[in-house]
PDB file of N, CA and C in Angstrom:
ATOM      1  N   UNK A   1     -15.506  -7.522 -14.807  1.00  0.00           N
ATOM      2  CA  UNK A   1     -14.994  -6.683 -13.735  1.00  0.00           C
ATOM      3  C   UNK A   1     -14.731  -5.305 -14.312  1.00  0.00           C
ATOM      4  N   UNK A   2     -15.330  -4.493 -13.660  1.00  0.00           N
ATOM      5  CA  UNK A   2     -15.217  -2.789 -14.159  1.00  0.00           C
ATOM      6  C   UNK A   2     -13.779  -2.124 -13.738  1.00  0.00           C
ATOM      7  N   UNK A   3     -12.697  -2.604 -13.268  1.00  0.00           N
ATOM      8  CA  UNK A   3     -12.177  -2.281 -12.732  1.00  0.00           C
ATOM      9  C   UNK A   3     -10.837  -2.330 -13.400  1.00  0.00           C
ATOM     10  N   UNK A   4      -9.743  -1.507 -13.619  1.00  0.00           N
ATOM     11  CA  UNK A   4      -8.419  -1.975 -14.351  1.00  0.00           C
ATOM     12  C   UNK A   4      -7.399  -2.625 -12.901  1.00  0.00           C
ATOM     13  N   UNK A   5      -6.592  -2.929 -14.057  1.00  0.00           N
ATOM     14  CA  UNK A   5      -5.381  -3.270 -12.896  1.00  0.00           C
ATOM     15  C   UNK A   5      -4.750  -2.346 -12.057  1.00  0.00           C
ATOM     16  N   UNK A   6      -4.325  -1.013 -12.802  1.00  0.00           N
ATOM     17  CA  UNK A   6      -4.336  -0.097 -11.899  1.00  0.00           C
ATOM     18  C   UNK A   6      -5.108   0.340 -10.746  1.00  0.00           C
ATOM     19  N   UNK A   7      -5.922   0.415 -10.860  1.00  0.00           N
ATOM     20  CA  UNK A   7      -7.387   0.318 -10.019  1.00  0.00           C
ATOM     21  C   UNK A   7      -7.440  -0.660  -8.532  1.00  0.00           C
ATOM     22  N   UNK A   8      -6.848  -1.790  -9.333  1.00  0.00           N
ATOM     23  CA  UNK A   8      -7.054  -2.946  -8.112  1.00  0.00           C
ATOM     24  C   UNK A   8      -5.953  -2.709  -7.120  1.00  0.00           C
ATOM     25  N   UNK A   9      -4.565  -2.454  -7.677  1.00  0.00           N
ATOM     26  CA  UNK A   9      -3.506  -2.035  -7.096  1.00  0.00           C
ATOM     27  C   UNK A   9      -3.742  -1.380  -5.894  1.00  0.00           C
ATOM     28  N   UNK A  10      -4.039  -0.255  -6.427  1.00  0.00           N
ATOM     29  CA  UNK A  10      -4.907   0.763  -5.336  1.00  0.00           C
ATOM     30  C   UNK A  10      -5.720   0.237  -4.254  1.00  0.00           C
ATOM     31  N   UNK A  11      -6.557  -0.473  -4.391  1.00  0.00           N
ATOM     32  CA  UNK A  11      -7.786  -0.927  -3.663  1.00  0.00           C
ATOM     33  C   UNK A  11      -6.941  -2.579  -2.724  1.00  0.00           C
ATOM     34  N   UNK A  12      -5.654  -2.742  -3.308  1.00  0.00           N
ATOM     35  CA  UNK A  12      -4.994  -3.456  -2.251  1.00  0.00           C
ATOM     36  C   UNK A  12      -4.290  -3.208  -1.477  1.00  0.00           C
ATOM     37  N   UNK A  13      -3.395  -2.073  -1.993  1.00  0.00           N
ATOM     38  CA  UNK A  13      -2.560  -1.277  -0.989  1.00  0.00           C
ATOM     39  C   UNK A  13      -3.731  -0.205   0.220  1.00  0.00           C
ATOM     40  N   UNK A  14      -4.983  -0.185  -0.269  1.00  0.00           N
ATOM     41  CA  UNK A  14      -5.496   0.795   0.544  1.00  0.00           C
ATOM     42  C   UNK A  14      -6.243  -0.670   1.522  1.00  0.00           C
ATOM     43  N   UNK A  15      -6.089  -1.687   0.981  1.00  0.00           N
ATOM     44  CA  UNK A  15      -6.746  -3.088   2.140  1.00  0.00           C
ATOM     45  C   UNK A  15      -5.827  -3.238   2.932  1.00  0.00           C
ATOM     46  N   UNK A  16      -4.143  -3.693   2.713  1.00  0.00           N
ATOM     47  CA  UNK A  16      -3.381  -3.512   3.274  1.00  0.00           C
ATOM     48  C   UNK A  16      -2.961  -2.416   4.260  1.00  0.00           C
ATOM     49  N   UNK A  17      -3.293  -1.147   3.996  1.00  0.00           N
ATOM     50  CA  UNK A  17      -2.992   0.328   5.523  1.00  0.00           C
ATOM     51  C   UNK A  17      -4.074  -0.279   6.256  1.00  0.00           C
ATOM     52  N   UNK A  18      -5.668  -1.231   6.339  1.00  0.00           N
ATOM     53  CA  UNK A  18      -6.365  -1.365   7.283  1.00  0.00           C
ATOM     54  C   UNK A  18      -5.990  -2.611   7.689  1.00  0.00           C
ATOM     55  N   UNK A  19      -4.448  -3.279   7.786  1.00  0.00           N
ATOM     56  CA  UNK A  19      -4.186  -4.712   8.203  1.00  0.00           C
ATOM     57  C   UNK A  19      -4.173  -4.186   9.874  1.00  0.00           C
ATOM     58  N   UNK A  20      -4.491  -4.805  11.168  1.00  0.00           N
ATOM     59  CA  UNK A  20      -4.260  -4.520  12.304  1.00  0.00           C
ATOM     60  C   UNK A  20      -3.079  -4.707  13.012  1.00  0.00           C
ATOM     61  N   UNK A  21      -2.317  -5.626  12.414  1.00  0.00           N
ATOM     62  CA  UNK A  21      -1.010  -6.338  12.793  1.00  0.00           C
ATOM     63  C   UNK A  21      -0.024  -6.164  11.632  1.00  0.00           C
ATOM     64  N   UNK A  22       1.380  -5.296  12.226  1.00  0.00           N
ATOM     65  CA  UNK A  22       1.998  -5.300  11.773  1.00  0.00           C
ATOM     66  C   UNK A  22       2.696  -6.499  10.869  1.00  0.00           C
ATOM     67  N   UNK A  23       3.056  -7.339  11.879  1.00  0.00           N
ATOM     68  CA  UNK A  23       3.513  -8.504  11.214  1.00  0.00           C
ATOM     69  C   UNK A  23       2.867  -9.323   9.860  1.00  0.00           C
ATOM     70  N   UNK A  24       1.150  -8.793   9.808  1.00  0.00           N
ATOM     71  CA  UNK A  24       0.558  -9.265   9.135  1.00  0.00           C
ATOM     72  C   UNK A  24       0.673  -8.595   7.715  1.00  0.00           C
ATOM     73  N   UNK A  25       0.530  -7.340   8.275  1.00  0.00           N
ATOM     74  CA  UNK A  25       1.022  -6.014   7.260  1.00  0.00           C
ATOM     75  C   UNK A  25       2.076  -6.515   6.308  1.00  0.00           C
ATOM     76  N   UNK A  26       3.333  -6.569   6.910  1.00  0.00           N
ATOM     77  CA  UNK A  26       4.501  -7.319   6.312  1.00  0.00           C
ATOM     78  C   UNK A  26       4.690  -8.397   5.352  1.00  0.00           C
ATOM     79  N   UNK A  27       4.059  -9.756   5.749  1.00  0.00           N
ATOM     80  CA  UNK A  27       3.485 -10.949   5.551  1.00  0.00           C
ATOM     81  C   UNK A  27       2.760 -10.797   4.217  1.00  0.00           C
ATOM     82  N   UNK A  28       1.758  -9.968   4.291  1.00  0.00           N
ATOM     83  CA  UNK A  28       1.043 -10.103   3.181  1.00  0.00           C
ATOM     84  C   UNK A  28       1.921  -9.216   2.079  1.00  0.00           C
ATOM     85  N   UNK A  29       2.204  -7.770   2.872  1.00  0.00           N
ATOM     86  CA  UNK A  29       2.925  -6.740   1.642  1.00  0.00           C
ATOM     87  C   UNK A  29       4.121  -7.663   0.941  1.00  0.00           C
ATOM     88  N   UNK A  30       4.467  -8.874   1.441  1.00  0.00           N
ATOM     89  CA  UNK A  30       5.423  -9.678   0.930  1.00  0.00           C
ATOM     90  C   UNK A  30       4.772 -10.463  -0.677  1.00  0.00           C
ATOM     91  N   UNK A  31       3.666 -11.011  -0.543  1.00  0.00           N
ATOM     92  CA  UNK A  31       3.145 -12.054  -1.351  1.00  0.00           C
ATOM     93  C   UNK A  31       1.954 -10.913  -2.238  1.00  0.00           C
ATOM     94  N   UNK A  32       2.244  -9.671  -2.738  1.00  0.00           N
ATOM     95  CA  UNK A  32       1.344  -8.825  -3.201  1.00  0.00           C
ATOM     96  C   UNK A  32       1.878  -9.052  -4.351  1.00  0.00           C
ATOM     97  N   UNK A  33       1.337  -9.086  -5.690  1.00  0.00           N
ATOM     98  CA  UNK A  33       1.844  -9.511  -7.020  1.00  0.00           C
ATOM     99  C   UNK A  33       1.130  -8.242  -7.817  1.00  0.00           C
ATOM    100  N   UNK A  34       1.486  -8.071  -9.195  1.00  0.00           N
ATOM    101  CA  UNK A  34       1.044  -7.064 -10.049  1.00  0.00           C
ATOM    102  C   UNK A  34      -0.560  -7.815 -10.444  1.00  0.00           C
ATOM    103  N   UNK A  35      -1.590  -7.211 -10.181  1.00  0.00           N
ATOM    104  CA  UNK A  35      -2.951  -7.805 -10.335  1.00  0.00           C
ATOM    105  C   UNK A  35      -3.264  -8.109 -11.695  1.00  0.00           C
ATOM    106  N   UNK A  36      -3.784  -9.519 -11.540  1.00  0.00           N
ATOM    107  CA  UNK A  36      -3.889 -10.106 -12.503  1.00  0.00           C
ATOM    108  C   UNK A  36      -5.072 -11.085 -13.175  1.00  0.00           C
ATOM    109  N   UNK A  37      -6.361 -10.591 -14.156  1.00  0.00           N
ATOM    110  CA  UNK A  37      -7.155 -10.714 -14.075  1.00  0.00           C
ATOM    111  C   UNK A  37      -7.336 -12.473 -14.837  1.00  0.00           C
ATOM    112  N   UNK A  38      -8.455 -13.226 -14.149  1.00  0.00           N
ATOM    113  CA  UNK A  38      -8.558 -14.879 -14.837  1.00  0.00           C
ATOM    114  C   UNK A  38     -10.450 -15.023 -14.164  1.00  0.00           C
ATOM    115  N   UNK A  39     -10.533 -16.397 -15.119  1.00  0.00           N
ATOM    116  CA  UNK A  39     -11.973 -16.342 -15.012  1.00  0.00           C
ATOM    117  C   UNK A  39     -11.831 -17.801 -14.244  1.00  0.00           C
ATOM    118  N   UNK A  40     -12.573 -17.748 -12.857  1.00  0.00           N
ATOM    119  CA  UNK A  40     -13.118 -18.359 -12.169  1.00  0.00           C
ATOM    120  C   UNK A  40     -14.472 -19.142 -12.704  1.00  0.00           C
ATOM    121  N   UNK A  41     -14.203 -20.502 -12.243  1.00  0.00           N
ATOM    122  CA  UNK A  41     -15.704 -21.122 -12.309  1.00  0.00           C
ATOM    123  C   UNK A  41     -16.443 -20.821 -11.202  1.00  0.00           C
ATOM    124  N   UNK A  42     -17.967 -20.682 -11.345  1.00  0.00           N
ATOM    125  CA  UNK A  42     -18.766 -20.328 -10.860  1.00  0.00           C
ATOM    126  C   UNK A  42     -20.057 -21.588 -10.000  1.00  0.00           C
ATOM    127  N   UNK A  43     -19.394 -22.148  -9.346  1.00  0.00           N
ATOM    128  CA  UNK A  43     -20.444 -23.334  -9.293  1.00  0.00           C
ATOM    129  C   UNK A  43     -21.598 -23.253  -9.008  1.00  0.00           C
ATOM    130  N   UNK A  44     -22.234 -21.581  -8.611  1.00  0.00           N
ATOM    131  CA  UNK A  44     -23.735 -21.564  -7.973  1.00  0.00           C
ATOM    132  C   UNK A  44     -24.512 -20.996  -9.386  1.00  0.00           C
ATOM    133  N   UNK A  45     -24.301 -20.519 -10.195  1.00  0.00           N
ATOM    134  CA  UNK A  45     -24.672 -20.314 -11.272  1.00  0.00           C
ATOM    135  C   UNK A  45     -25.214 -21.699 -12.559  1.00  0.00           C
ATOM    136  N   UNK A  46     -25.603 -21.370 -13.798  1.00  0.00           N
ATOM    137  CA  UNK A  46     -25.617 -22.168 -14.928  1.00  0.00           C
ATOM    138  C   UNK A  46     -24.084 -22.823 -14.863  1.00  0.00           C
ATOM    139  N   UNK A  47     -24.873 -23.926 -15.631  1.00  0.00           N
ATOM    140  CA  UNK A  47     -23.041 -25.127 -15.875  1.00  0.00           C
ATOM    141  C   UNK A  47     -22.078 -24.421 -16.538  1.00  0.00           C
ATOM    142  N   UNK A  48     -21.063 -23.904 -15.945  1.00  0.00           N
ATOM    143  CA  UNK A  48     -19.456 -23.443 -17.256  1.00  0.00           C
ATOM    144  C   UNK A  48     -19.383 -22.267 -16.808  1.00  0.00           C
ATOM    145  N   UNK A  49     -20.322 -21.586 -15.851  1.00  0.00           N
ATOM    146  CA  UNK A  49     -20.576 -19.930 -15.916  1.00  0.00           C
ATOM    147  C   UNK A  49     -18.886 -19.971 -14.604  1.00  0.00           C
ATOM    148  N   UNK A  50     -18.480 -18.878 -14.976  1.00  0.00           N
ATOM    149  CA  UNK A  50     -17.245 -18.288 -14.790  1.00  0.00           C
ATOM    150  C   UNK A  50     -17.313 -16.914 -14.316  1.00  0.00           C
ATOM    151  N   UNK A  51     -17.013 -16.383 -13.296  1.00  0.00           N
ATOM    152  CA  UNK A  51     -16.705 -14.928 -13.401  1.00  0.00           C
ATOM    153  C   UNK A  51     -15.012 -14.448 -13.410  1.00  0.00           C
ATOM    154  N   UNK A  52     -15.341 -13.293 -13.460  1.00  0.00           N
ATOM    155  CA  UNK A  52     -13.489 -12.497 -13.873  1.00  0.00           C
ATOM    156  C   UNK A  52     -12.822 -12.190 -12.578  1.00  0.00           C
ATOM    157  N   UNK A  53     -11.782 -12.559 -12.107  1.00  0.00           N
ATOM    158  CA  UNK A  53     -11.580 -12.111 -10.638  1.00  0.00           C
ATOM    159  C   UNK A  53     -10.245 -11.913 -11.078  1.00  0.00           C
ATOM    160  N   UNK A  54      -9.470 -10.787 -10.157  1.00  0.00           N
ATOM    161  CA  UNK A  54      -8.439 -10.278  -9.893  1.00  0.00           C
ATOM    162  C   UNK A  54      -7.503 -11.353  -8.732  1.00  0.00           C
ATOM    163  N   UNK A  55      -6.534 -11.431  -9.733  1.00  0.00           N
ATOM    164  CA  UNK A  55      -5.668 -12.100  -8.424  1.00  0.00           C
ATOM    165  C   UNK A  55      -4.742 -10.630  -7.991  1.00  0.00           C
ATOM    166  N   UNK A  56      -4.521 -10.597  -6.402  1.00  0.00           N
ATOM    167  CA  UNK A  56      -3.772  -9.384  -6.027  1.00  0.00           C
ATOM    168  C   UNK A  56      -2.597 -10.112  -5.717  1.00  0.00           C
ATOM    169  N   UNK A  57      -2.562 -11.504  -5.099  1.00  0.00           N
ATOM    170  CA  UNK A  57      -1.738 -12.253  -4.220  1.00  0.00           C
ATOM    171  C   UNK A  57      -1.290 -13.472  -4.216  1.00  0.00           C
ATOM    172  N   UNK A  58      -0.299 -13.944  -4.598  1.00  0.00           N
ATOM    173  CA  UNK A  58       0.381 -15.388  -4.690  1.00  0.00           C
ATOM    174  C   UNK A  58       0.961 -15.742  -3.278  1.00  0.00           C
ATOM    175  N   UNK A  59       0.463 -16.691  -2.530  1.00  0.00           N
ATOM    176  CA  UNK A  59       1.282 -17.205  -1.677  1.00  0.00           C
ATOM    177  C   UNK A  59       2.849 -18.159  -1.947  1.00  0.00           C
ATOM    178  N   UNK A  60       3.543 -18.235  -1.005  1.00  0.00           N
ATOM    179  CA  UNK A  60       4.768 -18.739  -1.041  1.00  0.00           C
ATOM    180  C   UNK A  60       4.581 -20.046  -1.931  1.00  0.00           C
ATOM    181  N   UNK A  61       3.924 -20.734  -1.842  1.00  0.00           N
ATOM    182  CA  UNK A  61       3.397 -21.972  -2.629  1.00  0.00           C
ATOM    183  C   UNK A  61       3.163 -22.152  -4.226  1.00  0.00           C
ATOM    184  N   UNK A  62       2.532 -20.662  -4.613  1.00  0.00           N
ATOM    185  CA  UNK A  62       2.293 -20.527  -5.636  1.00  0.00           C
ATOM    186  C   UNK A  62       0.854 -20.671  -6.358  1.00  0.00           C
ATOM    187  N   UNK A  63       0.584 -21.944  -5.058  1.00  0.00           N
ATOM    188  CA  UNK A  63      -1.269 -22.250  -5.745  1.00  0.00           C
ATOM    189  C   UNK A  63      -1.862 -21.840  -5.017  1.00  0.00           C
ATOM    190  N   UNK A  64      -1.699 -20.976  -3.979  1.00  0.00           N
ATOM    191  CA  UNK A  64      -2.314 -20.201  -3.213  1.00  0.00           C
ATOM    192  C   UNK A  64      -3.238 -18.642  -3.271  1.00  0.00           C
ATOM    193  N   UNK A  65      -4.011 -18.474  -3.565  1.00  0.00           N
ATOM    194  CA  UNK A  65      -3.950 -16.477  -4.311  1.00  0.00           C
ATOM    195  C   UNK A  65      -5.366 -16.083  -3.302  1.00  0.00           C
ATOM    196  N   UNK A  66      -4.749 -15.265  -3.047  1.00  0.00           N
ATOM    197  CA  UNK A  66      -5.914 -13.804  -2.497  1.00  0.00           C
ATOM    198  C   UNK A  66      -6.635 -13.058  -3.647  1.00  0.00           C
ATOM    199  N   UNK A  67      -7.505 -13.248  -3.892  1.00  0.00           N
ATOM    200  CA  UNK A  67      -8.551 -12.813  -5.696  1.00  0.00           C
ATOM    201  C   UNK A  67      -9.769 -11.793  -4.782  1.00  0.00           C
ATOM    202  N   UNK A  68      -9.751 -10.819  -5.695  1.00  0.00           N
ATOM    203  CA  UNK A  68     -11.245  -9.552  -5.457  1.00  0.00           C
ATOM    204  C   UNK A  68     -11.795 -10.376  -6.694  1.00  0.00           C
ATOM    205  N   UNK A  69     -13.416 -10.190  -6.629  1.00  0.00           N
ATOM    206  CA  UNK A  69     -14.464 -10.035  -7.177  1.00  0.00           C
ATOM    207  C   UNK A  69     -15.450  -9.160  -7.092  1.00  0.00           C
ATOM    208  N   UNK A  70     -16.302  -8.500  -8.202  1.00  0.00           N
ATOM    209  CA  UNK A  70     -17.241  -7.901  -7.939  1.00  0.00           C
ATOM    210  C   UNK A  70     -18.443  -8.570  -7.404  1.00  0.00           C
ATOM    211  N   UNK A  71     -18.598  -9.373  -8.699  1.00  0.00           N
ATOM    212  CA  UNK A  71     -19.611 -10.383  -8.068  1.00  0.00           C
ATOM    213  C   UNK A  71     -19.185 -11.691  -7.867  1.00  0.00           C
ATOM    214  N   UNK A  72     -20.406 -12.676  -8.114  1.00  0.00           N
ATOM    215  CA  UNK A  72     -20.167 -13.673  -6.925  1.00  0.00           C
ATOM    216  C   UNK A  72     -20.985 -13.667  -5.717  1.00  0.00           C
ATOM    217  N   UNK A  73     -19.597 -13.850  -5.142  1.00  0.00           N
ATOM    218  CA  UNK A  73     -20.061 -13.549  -3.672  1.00  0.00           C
ATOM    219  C   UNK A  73     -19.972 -12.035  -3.029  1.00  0.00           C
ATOM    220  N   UNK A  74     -19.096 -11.080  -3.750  1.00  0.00           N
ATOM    221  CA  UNK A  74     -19.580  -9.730  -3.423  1.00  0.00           C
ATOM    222  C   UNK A  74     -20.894  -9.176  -4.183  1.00  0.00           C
ATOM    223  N   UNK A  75     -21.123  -8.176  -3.301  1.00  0.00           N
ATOM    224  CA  UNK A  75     -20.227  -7.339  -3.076  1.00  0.00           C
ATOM    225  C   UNK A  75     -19.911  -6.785  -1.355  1.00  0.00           C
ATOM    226  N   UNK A  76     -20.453  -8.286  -0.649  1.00  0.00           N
ATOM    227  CA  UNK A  76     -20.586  -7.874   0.698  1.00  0.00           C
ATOM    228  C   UNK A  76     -18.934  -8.883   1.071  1.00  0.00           C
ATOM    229  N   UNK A  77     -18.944  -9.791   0.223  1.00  0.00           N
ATOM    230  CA  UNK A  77     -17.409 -10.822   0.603  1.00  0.00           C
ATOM    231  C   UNK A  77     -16.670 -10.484  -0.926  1.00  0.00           C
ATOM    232  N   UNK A  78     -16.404  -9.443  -1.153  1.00  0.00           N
ATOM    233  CA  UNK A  78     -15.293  -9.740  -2.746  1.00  0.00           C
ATOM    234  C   UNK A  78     -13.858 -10.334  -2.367  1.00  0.00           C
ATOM    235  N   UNK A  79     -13.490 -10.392  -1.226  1.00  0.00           N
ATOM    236  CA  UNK A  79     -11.625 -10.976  -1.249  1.00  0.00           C
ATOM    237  C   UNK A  79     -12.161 -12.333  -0.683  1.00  0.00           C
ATOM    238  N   UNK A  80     -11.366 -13.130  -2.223  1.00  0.00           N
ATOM    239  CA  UNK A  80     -11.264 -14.761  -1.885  1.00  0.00           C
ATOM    240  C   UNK A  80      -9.792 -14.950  -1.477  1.00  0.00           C
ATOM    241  N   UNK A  81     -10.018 -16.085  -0.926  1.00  0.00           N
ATOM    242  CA  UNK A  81      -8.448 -17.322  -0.700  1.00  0.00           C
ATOM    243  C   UNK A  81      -9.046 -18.794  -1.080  1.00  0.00           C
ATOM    244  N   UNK A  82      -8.199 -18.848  -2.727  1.00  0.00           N
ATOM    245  CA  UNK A  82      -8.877 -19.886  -3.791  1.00  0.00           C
ATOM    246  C   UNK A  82      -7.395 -20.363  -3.858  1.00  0.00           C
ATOM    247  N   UNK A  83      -7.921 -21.874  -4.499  1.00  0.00           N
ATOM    248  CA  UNK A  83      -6.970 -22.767  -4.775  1.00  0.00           C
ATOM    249  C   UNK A  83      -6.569 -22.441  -6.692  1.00  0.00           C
ATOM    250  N   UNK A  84      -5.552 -21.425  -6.913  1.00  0.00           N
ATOM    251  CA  UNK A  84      -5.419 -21.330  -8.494  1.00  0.00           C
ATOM    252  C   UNK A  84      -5.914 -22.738  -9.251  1.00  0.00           C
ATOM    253  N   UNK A  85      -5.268 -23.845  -9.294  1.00  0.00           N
ATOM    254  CA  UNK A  85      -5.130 -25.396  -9.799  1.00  0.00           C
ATOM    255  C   UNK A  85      -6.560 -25.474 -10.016  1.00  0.00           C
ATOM    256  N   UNK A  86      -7.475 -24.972  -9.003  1.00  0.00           N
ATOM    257  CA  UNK A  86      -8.796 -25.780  -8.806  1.00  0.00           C
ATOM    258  C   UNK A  86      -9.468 -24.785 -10.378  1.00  0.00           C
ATOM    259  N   UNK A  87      -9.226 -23.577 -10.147  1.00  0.00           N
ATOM    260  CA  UNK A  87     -10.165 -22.478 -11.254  1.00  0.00           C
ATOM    261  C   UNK A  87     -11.268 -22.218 -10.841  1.00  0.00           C
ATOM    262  N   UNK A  88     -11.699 -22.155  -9.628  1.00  0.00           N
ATOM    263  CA  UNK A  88     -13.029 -21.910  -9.351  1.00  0.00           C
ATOM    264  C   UNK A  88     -12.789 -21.108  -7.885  1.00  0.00           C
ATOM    265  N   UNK A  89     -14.099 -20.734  -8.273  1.00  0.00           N
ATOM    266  CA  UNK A  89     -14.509 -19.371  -7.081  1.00  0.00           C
ATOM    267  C   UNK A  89     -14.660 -20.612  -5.361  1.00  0.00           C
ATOM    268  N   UNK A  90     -14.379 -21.630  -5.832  1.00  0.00           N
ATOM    269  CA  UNK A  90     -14.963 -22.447  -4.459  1.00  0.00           C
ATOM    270  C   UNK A  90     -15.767 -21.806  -3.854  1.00  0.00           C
ATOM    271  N   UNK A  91     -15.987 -22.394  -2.300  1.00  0.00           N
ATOM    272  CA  UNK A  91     -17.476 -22.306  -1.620  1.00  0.00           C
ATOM    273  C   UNK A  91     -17.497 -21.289  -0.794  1.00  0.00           C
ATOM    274  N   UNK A  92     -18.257 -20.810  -0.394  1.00  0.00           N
ATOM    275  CA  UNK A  92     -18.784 -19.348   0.177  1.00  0.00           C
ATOM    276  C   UNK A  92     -17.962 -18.835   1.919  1.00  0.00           C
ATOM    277  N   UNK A  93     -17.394 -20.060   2.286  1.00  0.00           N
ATOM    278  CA  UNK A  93     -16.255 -19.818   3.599  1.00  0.00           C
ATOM    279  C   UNK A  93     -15.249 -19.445   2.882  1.00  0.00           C
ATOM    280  N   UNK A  94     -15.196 -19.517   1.693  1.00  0.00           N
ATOM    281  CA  UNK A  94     -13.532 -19.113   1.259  1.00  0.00           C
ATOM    282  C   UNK A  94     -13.519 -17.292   0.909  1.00  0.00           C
ATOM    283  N   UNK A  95     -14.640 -16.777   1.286  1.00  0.00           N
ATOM    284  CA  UNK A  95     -14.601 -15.373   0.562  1.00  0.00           C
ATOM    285  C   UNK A  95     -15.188 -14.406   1.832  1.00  0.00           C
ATOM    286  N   UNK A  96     -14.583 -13.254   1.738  1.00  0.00           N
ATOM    287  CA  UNK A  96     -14.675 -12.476   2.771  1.00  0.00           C
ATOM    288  C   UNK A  96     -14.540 -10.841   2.984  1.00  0.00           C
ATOM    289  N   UNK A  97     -14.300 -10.093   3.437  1.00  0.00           N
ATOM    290  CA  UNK A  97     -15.085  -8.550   3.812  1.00  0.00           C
ATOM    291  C   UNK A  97     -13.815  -8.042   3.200  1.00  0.00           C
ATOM    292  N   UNK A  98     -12.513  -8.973   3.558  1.00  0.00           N
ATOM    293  CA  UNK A  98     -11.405  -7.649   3.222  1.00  0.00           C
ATOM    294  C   UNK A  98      -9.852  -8.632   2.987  1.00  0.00           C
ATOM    295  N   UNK A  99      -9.675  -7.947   2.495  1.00  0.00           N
ATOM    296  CA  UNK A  99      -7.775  -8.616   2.249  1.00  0.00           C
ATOM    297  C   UNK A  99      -7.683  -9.185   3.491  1.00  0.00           C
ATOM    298  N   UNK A 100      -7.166  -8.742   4.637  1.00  0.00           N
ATOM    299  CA  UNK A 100      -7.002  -9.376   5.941  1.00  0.00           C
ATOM    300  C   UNK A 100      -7.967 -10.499   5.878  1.00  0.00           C
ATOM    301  N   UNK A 101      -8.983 -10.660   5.847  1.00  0.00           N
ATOM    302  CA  UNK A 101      -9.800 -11.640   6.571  1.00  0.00           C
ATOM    303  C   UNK A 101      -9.467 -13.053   5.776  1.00  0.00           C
ATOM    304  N   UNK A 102      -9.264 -12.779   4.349  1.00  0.00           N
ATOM    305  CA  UNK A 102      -8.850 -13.819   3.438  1.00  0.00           C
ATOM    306  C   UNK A 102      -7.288 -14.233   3.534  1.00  0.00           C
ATOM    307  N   UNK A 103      -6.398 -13.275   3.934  1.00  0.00           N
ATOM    308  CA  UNK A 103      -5.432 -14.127   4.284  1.00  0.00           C
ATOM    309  C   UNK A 103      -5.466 -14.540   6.077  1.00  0.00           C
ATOM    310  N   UNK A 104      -6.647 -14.468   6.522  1.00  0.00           N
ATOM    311  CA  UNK A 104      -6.305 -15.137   8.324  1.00  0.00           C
ATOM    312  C   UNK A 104      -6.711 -16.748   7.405  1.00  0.00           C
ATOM    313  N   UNK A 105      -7.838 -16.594   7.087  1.00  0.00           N
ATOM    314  CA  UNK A 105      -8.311 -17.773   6.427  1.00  0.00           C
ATOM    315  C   UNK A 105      -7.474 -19.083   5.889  1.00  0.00           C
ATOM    316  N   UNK A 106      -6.605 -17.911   4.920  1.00  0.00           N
ATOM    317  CA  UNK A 106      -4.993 -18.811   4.670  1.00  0.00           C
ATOM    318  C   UNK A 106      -4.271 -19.473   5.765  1.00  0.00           C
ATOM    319  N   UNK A 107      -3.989 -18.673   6.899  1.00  0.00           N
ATOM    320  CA  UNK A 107      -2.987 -18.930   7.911  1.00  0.00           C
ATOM    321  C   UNK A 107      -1.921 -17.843   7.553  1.00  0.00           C
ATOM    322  N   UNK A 108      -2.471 -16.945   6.689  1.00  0.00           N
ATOM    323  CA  UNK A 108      -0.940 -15.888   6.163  1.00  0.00           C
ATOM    324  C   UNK A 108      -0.687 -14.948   7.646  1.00  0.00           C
ATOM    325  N   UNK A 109      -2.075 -14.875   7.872  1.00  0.00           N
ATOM    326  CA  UNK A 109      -2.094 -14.181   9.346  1.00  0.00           C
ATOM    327  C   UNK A 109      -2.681 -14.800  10.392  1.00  0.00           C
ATOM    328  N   UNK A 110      -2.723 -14.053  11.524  1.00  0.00           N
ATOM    329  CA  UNK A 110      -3.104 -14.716  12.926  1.00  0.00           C
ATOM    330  C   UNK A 110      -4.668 -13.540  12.884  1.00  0.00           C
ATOM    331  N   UNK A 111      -5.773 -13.859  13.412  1.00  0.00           N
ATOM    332  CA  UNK A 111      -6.605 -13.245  13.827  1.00  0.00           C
ATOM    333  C   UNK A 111      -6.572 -12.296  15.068  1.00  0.00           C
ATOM    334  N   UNK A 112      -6.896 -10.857  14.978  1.00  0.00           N
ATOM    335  CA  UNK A 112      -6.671 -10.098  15.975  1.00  0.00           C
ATOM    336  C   UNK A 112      -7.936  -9.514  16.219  1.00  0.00           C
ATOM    337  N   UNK A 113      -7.995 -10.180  17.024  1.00  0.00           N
ATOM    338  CA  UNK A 113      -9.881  -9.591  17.690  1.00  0.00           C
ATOM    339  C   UNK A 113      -9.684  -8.137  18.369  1.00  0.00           C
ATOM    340  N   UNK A 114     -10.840  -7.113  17.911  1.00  0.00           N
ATOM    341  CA  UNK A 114     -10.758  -6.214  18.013  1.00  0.00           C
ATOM    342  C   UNK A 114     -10.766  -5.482  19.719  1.00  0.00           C
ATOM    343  N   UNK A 115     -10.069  -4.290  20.098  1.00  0.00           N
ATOM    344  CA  UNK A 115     -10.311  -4.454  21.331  1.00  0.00           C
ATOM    345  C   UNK A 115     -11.387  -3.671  22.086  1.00  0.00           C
TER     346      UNK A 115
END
């Protein structure tokens, strides 16, 4: 990942000003953690292959996290909602366009269809 922690910070707080719902806004600005980089297994790749993903977000639970990637599945889906415990990038519904979309996924938010 080309990216520092400082860097990611940025690029979550600027995902967060495009949340649509306040409440959601809130919700998430709650469970935002100092970004923190770990290597994901990679299951569509060679056996063991791993990429580096940023966790931005711990849910109340703890095994819960909102993770950017470059690659993977970005650079069209980089924000996952992965199971920490598991260590892996899991399957391709779990990753998505933007902070919001990965925590509706969670249940952190409610979906707000655009009007």
């Amino acid at each position: 990942m080309s990216r520092s922690a400082s860097a990611m910070k940025a690029l979550a707080t600027a995902e967060l000003e495009r949340v649509p719902d306040q409440d959601c806004r809130e919700r998430l600005a709650r469970v935002l953690v100092e970004p923190a980089f770990v290597a994901l297994a990679w299951e569509y790749g060679a056996l063991g292959a791993t990429r580096l993903c940023c966790v931005v977000a711990r849910l109340e639970d703890g095994e819960r996290a909102l993770v950017y990637c470059e690659d993977g599945f970005g650079p069209q889906e980089p924000w996952g909602a992965v199971l920490l415990s598991q260590a892996s990038m899991g399957d391709d519904d779990q990753w998505h366009g933007s902070l919001y979309d990965a925590a509706v996924s969670f249940g952190l938010c409610d979906s707000v269809e655009p009007a």
